[in-house]
Protein backbone atom coordinates (compact mmCIF):
# COMPACT_ATOMS: atom_id res chain seq x y z
CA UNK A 1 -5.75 18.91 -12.27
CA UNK A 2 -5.81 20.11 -15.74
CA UNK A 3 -9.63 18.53 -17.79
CA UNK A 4 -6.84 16.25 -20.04
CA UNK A 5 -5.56 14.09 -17.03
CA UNK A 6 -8.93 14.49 -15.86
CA UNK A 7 -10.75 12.77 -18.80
CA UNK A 8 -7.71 10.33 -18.48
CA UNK A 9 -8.94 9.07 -15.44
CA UNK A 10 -12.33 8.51 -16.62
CA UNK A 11 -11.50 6.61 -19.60
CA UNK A 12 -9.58 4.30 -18.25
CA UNK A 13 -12.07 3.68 -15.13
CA UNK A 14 -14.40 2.69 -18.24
CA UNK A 15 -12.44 -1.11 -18.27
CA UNK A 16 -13.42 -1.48 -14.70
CA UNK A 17 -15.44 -3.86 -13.12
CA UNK A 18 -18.05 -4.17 -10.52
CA UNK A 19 -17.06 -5.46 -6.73
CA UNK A 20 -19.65 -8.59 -6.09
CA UNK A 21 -20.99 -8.65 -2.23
CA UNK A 22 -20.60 -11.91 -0.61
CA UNK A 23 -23.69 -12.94 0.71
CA UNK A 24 -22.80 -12.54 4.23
CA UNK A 25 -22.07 -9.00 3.79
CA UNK A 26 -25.30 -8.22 1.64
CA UNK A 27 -27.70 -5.22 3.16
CA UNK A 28 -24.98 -3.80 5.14
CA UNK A 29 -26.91 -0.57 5.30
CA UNK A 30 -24.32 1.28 3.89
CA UNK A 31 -20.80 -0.05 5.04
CA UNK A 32 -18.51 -1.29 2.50
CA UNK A 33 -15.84 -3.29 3.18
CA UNK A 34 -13.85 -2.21 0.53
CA UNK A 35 -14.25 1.20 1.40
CA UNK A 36 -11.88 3.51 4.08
CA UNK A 37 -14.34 3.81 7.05
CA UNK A 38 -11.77 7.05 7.59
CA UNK A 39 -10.77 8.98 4.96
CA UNK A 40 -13.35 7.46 1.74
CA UNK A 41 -11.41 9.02 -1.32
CA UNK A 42 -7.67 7.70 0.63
CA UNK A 43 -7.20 4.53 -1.60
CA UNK A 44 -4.09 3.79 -0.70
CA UNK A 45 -4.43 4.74 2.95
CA UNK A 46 -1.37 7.21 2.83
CA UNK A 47 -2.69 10.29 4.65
CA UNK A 48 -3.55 12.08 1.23
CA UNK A 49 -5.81 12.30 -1.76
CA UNK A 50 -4.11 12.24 -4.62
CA UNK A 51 -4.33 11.22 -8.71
CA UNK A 52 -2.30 7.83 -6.96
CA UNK A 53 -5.63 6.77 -5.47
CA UNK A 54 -7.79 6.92 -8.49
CA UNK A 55 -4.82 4.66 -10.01
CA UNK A 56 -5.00 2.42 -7.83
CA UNK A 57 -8.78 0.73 -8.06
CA UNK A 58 -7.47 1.02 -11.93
CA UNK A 59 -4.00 -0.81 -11.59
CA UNK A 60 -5.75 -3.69 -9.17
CA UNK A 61 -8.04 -4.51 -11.98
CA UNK A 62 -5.46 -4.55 -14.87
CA UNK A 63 -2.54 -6.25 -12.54
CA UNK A 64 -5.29 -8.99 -12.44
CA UNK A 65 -7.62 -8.50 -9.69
CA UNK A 66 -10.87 -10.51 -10.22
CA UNK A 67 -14.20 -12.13 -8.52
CA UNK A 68 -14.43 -15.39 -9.29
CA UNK A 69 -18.46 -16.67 -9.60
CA UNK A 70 -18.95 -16.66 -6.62
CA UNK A 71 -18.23 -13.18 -5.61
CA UNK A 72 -14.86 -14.10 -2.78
CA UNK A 73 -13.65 -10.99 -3.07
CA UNK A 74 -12.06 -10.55 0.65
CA UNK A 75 -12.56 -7.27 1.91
CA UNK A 76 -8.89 -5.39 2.07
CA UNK A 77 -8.00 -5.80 5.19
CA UNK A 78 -7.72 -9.53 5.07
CA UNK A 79 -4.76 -8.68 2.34
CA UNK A 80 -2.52 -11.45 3.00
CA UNK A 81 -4.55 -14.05 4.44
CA UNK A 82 -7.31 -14.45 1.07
CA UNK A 83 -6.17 -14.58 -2.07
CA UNK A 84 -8.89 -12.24 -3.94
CA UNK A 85 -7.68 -9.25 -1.03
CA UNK A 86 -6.35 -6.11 -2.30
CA UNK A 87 -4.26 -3.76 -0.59
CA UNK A 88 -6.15 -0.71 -1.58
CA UNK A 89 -9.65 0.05 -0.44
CA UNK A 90 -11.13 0.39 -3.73
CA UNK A 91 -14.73 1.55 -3.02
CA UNK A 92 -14.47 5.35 -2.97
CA UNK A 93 -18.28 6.38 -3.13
CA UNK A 94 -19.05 3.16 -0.34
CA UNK A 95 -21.97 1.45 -3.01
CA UNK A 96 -19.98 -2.02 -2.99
CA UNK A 97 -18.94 -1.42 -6.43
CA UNK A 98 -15.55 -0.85 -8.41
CA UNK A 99 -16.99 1.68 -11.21
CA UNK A 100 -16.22 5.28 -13.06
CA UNK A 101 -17.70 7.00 -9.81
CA UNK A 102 -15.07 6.00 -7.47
CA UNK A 103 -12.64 7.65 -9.63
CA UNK A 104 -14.47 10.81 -9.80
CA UNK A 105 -15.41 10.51 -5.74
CA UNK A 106 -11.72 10.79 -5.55
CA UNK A 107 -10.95 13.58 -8.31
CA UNK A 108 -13.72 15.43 -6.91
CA UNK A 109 -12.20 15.16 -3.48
CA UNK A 110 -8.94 16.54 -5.11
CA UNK A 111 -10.18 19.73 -6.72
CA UNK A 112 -12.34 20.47 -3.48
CA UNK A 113 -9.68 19.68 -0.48
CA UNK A 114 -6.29 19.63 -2.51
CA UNK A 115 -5.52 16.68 -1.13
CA UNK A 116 -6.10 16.99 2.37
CA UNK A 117 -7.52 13.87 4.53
CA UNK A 118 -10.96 14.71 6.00
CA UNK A 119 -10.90 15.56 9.35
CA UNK A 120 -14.27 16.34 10.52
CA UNK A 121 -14.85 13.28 12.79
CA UNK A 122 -17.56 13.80 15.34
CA UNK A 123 -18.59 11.15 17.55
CA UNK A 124 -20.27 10.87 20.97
CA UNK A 125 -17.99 10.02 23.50
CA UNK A 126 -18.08 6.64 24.88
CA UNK A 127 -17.59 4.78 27.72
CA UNK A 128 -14.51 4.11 29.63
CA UNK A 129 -14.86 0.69 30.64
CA UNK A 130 -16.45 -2.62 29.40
CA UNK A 131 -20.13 -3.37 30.48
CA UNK A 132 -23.37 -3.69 29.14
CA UNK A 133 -23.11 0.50 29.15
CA UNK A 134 -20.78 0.37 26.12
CA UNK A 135 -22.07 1.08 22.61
CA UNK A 136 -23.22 -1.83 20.45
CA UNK A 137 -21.60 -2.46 16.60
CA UNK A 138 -23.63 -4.29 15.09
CA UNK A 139 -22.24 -7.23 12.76
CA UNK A 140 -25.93 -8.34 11.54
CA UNK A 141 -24.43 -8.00 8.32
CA UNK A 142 -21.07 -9.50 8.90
CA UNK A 143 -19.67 -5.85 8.97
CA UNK A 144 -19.53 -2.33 10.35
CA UNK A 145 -17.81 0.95 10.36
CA UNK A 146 -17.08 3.16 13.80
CA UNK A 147 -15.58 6.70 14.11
CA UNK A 148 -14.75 8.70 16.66
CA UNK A 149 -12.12 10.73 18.46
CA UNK A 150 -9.37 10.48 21.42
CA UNK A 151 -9.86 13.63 22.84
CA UNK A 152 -6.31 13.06 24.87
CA UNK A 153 -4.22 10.46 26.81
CA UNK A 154 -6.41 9.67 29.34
CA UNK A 155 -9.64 9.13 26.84
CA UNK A 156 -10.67 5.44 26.27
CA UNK A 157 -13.53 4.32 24.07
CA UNK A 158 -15.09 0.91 24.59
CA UNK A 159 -17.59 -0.60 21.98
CA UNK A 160 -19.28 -3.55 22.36
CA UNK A 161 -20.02 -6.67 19.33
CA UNK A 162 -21.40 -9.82 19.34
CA UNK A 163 -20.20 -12.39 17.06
CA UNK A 164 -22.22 -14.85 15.02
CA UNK A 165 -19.32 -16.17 13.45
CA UNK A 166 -15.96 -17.80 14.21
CA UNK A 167 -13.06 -14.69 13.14
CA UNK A 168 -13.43 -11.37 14.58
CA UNK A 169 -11.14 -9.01 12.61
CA UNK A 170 -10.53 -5.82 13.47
CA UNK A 171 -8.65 -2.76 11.45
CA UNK A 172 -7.66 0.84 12.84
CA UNK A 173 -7.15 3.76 10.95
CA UNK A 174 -5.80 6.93 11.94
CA UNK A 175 -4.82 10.43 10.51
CA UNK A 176 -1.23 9.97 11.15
CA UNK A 177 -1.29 11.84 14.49
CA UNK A 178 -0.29 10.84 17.43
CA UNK A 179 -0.12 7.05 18.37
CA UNK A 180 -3.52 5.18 19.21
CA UNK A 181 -4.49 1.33 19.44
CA UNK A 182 -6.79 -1.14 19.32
CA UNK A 183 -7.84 -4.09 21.85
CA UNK A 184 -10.07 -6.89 21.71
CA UNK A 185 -11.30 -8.01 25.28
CA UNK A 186 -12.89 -11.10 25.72
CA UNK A 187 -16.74 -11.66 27.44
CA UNK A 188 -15.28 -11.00 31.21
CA UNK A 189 -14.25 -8.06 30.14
CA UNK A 190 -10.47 -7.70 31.37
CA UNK A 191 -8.62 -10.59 29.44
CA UNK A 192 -6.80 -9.22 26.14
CA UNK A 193 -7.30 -11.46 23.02
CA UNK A 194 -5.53 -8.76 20.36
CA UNK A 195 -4.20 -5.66 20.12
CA UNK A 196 -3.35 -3.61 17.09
CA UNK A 197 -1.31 -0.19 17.54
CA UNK A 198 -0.54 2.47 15.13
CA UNK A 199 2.97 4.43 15.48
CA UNK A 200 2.87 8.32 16.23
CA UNK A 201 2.54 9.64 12.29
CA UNK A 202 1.81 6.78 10.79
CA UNK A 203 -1.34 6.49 8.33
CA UNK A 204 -1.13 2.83 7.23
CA UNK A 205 -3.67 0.86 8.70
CA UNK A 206 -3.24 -1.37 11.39
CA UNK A 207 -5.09 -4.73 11.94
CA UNK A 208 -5.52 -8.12 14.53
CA UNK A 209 -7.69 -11.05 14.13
CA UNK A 210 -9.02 -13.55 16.69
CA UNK A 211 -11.52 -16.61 16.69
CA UNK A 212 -14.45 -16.21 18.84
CA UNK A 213 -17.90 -17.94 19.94
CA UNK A 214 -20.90 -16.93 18.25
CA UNK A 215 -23.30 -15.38 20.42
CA UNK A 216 -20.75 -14.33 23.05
CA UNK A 217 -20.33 -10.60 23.97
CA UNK A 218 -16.71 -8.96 23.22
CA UNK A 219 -15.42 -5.50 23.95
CA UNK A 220 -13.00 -2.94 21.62
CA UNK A 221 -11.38 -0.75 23.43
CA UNK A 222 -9.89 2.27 21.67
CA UNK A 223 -7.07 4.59 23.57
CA UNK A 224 -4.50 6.75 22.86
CA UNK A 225 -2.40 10.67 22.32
CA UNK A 226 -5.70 11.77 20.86
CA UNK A 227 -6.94 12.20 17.65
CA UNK A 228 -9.71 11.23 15.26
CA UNK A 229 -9.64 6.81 14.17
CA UNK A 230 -11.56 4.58 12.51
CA UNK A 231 -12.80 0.69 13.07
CA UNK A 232 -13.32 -1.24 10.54
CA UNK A 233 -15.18 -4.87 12.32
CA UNK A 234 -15.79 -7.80 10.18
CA UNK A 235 -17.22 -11.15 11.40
CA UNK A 236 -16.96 -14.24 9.06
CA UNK A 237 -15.74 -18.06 8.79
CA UNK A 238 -12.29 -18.79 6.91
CA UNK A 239 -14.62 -20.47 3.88
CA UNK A 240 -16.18 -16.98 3.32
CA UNK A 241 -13.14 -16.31 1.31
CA UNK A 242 -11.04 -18.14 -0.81
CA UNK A 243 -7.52 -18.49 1.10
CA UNK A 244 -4.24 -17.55 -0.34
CA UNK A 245 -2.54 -20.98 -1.88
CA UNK A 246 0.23 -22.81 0.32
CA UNK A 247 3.52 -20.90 0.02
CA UNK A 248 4.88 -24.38 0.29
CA UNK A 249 7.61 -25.15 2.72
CA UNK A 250 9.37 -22.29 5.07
CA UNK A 251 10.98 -19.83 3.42
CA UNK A 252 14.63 -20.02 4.18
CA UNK A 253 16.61 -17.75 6.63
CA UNK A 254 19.09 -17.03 5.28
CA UNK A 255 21.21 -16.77 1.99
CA UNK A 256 22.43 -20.51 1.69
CA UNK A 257 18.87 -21.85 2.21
CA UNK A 258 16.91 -18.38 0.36
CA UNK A 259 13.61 -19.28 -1.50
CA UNK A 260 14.12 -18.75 -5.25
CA UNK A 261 12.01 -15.97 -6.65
CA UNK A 262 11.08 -16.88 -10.65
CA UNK A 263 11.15 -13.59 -12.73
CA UNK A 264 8.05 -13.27 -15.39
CA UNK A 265 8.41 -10.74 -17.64
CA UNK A 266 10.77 -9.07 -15.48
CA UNK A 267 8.44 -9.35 -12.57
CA UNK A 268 7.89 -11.77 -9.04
CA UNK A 269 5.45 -11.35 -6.51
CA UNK A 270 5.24 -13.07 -3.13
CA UNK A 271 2.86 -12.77 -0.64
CA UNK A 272 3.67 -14.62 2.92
CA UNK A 273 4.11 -14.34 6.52
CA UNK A 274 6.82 -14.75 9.01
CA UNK A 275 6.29 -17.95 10.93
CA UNK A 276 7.28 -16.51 14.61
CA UNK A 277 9.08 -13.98 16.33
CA UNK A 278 12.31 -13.37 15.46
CA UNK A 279 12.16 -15.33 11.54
CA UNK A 280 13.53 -13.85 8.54
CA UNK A 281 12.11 -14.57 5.05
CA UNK A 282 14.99 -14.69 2.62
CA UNK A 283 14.47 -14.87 -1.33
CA UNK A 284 17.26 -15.47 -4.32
CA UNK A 285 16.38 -13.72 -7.19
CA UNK A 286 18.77 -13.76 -10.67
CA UNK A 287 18.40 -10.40 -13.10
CA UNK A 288 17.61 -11.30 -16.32
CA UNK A 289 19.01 -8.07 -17.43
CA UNK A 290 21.16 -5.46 -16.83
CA UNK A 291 19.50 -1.95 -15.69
CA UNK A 292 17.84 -1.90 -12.16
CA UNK A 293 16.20 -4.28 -9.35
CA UNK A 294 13.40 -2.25 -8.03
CA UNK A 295 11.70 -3.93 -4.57
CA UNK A 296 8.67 -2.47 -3.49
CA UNK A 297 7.56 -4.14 0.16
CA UNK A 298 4.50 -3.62 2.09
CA UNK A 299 3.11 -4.97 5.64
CA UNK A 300 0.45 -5.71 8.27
CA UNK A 301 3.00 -4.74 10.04
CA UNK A 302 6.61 -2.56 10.08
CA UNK A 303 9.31 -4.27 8.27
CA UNK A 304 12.73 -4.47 7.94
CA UNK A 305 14.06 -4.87 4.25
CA UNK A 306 17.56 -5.52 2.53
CA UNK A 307 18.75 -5.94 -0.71
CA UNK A 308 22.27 -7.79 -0.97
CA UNK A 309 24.29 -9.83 -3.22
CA UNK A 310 27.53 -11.85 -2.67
CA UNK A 311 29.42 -8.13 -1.63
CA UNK A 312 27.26 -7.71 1.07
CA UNK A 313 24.10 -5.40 1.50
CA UNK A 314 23.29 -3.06 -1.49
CA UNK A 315 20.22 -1.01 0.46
CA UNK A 316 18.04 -1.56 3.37
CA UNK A 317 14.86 0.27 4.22
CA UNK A 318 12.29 0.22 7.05
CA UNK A 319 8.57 1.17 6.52
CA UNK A 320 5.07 0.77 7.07
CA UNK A 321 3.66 1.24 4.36
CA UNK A 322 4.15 1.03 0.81
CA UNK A 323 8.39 1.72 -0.11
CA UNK A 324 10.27 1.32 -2.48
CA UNK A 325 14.08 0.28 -2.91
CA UNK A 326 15.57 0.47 -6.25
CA UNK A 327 19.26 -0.63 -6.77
CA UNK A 328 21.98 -1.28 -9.60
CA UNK A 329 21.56 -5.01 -11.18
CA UNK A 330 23.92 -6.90 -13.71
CA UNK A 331 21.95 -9.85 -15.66
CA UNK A 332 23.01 -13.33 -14.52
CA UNK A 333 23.62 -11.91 -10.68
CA UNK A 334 21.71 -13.03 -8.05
CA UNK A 335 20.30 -11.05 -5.43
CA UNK A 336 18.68 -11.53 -1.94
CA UNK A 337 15.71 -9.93 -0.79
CA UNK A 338 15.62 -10.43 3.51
CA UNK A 339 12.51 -9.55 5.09
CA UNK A 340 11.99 -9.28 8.91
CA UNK A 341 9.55 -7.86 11.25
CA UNK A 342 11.15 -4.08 12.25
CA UNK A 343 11.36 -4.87 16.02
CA UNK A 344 12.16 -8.45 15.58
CA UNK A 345 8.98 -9.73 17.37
CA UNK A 346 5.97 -9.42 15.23
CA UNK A 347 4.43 -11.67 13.02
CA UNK A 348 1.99 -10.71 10.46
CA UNK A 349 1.25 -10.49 6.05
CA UNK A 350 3.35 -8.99 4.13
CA UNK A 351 3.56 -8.34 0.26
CA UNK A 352 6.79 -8.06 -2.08
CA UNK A 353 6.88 -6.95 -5.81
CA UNK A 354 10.39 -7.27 -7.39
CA UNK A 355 11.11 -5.77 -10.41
CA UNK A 356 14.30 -6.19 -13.16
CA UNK A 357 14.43 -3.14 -15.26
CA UNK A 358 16.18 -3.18 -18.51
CA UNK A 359 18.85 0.46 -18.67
CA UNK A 360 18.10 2.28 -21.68
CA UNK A 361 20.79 2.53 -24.22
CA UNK A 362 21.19 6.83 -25.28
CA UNK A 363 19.09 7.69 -27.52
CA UNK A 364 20.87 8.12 -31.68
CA UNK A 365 20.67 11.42 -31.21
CA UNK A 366 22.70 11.82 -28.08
CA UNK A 367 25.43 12.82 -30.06
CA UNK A 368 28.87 11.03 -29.83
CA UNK A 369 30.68 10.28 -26.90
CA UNK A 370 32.94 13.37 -27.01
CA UNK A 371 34.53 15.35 -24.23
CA UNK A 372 31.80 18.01 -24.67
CA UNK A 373 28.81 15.66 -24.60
CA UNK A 374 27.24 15.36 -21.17
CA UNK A 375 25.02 12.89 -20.08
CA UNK A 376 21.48 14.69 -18.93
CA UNK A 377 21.27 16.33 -15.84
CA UNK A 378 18.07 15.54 -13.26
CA UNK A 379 16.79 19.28 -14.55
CA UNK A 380 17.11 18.13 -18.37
CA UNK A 381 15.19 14.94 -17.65
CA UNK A 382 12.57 17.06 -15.83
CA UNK A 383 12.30 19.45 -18.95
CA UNK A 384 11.90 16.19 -20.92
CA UNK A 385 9.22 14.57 -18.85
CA UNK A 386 7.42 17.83 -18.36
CA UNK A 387 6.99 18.52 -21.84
CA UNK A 388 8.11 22.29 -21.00
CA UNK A 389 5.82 22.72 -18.07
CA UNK A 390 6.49 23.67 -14.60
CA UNK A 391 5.48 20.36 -13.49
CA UNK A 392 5.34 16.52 -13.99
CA UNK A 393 1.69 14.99 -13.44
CA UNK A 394 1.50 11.09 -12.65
CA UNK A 395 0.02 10.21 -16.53
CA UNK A 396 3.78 11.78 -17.20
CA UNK A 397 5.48 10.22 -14.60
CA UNK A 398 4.10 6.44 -16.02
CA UNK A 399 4.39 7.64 -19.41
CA UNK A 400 8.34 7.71 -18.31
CA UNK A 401 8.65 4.37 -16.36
CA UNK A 402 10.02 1.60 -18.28
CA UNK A 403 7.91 -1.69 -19.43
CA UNK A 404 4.38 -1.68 -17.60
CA UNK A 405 5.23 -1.28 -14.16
CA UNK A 406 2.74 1.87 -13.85
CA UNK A 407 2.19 0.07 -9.84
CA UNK A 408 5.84 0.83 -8.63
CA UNK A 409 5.94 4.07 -10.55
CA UNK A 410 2.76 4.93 -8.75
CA UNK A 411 4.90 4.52 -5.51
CA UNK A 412 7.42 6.29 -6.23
CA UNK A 413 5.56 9.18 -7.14
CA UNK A 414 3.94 9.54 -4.15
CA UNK A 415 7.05 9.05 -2.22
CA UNK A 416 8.29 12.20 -4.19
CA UNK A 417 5.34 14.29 -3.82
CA UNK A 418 6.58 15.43 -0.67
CA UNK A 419 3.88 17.84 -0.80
CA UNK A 420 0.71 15.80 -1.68
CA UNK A 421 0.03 18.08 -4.37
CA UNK A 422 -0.86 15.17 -7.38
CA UNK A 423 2.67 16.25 -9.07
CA UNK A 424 6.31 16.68 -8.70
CA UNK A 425 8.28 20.32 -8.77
CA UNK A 426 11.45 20.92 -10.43
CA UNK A 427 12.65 20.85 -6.62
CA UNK A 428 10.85 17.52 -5.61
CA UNK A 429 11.96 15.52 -8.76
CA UNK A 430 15.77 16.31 -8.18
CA UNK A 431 15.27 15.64 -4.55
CA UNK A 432 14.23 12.07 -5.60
CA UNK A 433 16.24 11.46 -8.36
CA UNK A 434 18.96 12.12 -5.64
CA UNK A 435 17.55 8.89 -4.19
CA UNK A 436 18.96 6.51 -7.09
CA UNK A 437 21.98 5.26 -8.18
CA UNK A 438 23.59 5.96 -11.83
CA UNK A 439 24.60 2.47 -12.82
CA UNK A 440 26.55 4.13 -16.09
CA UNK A 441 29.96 3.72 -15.28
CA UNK A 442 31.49 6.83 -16.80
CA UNK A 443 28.97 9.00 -14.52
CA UNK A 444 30.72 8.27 -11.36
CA UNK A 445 28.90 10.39 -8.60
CA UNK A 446 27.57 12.92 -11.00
CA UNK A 447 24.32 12.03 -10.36
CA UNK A 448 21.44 9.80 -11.92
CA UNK A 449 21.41 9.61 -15.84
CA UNK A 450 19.66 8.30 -18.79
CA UNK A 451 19.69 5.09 -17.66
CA UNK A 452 17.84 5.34 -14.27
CA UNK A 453 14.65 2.87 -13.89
CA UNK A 454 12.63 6.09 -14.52
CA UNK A 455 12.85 8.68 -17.12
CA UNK A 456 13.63 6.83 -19.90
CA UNK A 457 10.87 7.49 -21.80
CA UNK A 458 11.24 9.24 -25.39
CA UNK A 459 8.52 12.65 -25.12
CA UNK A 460 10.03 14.27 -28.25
CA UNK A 461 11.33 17.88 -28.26
């Protein structure tokens, strides 16, 4: 990373604030909530290190994140069920504080690893089988962080906890190897109360929740292919936190009964939940201009998103984890955003950003719309964005994004940087480029063009 991006960074942690403990979670000899119990300088929890994660304690704080006077802030994963949550885990250096030294825990992490995730998890190994045998976590403090390793398939860990509070939430974390999950078993040690499982290459966490009796003894049972993981165990009552407000009544199914989604400034956010197995979330959203709808969805668990208007669907994706979806939008049309669980049984939070991004008109000195003028290929708008170098750093990439949307542009940077290097090749940006349509009729399929939601910045010769 070059000292100028680098000095970036730090200026802009400057307008940061600090992360106030709860009581309940005060003098938790050195867990943080807020922090990754797997990977510390992983933000974002996408398998990497990268400029991304020291955005995104940054972009929390100026999209709004704050702690109210009491200090509510829910820990991250509670995202969806506590309105103070964030998605990212924010606390880098683990002190219980948002500040300049989580952003250079990470850009230190970057210069030293390139990016790599730490994988130097050693742990004892543990028991097999629930029983008084079975290591102790201890939630004293209301929270705890575990690592260890599957050494194969046959490998089970079993911890033990004892609650003092009513919710027993649990969160995994894994490397992205192979698949691995998480089970709570109640006090007679055989009877499952939750399970959360992580997909084969999959890095975003995964989480389940159930209400216990204080003073009762519960078992976590860890198994899987084999690879290092993470716990993350937090014990608390549902007034520790301030709750999300009422979405207000179900969200319609589908198109005829879809939830109307109110751009601000180009912008809507929804956070909510599908209600049972099987139920789809739809939401009606009219552009207020023409250019590009841009949906960016994330989960607690996979899920199934499309993008249609009266035609039919205009793009689907399945993820989980962050993704975005970015297609062509005419002002005064209305879309539909459908959200459903990916196998059509789970239930669990989810989080939608929706985005209506003006097209830029060419710039005057285009030239005229003769038969030798050309609209820019994706290697001209990489030249541009570049400023001449051989490649595009994320202050360039935002610098390019239209309006403020620096969140989504994060995103889709990171979706490009195929190879987690903290910027895009010549190679990489044309590759995602690929990945959106023109929506200037006189390109045809040529290929992306001036007025794509990206790139439209104006760098100068």
């Amino acid at each position: 990373m070059r000292r100028k991006e680098r000095l970036a960074f730090v200026r802009r942690a400057l307008l940061l604030e600090g992360l106030e403990r709860r009581s309940m979670l005060s003098g938790m000899a050195g867990d943080s909530p807020w922090q990754n119990p797997l990977d510390a300088d992983d933000l974002n929890c996408d398998g990497a290190v990268s400029p991304s994660d020291a955005l995104a304690a940054i972009n929390a704080i100026n999209g709004g994140i704050s702690i109210d006077a009491l200090g509510k802030m829910a820990p991250p994963q509670l995202h969806g069920e506590f309105e103070t949550a964030d998605t990212s885990f924010l606390d880098a250096n683990g002190d219980g504080a948002l500040s300049p030294g989580d952003v250079l825990s990470v850009i230190n992490s970057i210069n030293a690893n390139g990016g790599k995730p730490a994988s130097d998890v050693t742990a004892p190994d543990q028991v097999e089988t629930p029983g008084t045998d079975a290591q102790v976590i201890d939630l004293t403090h209301g929270f705890a962080h575990v690592r260890g390793a599957i050494s194969d398939a046959t490998d089970v860990d079993v911890f033990q906890v004892a609650p003092t509070r009513s919710e027993l939430s649990v969160a995994l974390f894994s490397h992205g190897g192979g698949a691995i999950s998480v089970t709570i078993i109640a006090s007679d040690g055989t009877t499952t109360l939750g399970t959360a499982a992580i997909d084969a290459g999959t890095h975003h966490p995964a989480k389940t929740s159930v209400t216990v009796e204080a003073g009762k003894t519960y078992y976590l049972q860890v198994q899987g292919d084999g690879g290092p993981y993470a716990l993350g165990v937090l014990n608390f009552e549902p007034d520790d936190f301030t709750p999300n407000p009422s979405p207000g009544p179900d969200v319609g199914d589908t198109t005829a009964t879809a939830a109307a989604l109110v751009l601000n400034h180009g912008h809507a956010r929804v956070i909510s939940n599908p209600d049972s197995a099987g139920d789809a979330d739809v939401f009606a959203v009219t552009a207020d201009v023409d250019g590009k709808l841009i949906v960016e969805a994330d989960g607690k668990i996979p899920l199934s998103v499309d993008v249609s208007d009266t035609s039919g669907s205009l793009g689907t994706f399945t993820t989980t984890d962050h993704h975005v979806l970015v297609v062509n939008a005419t002002a005064g049309s209305t879309y539909y955003v459908t959200i459903t669980a990916a196998n059509g049984k789970d239930a669990g939070a989810y989080e939608i950003n929706v985005v209506n991004a003006p097209a830029r008109a060419p710039n005057d000195d285009d030239g005229p719309p003769d038969h030798d003028h050309r609209p820019p290929t994706p290697a001209d708008l990489f030249a541009k964005v570049a400023n001449g170098d051989a490649s595009i750093t994320l202050v360039e990439f935002e610098d390019a994004a239209p309006g403020q949307h620096n969140q989504i542009a994060d995103h889709i940077f990171a979706s490009w940087d195929t190879d987690k290097s903290g910027t895009l090749s010549l190679d990489e940006f044309v590759a995602g480029m690929s990945t959106l349509p023109s929506i200037l009729p006189h390109q045809g399929d040529a290929g992306p063009g001036p007025g794509s939601p990206l790139m439209t910045g104006d760098h100068g010769d």
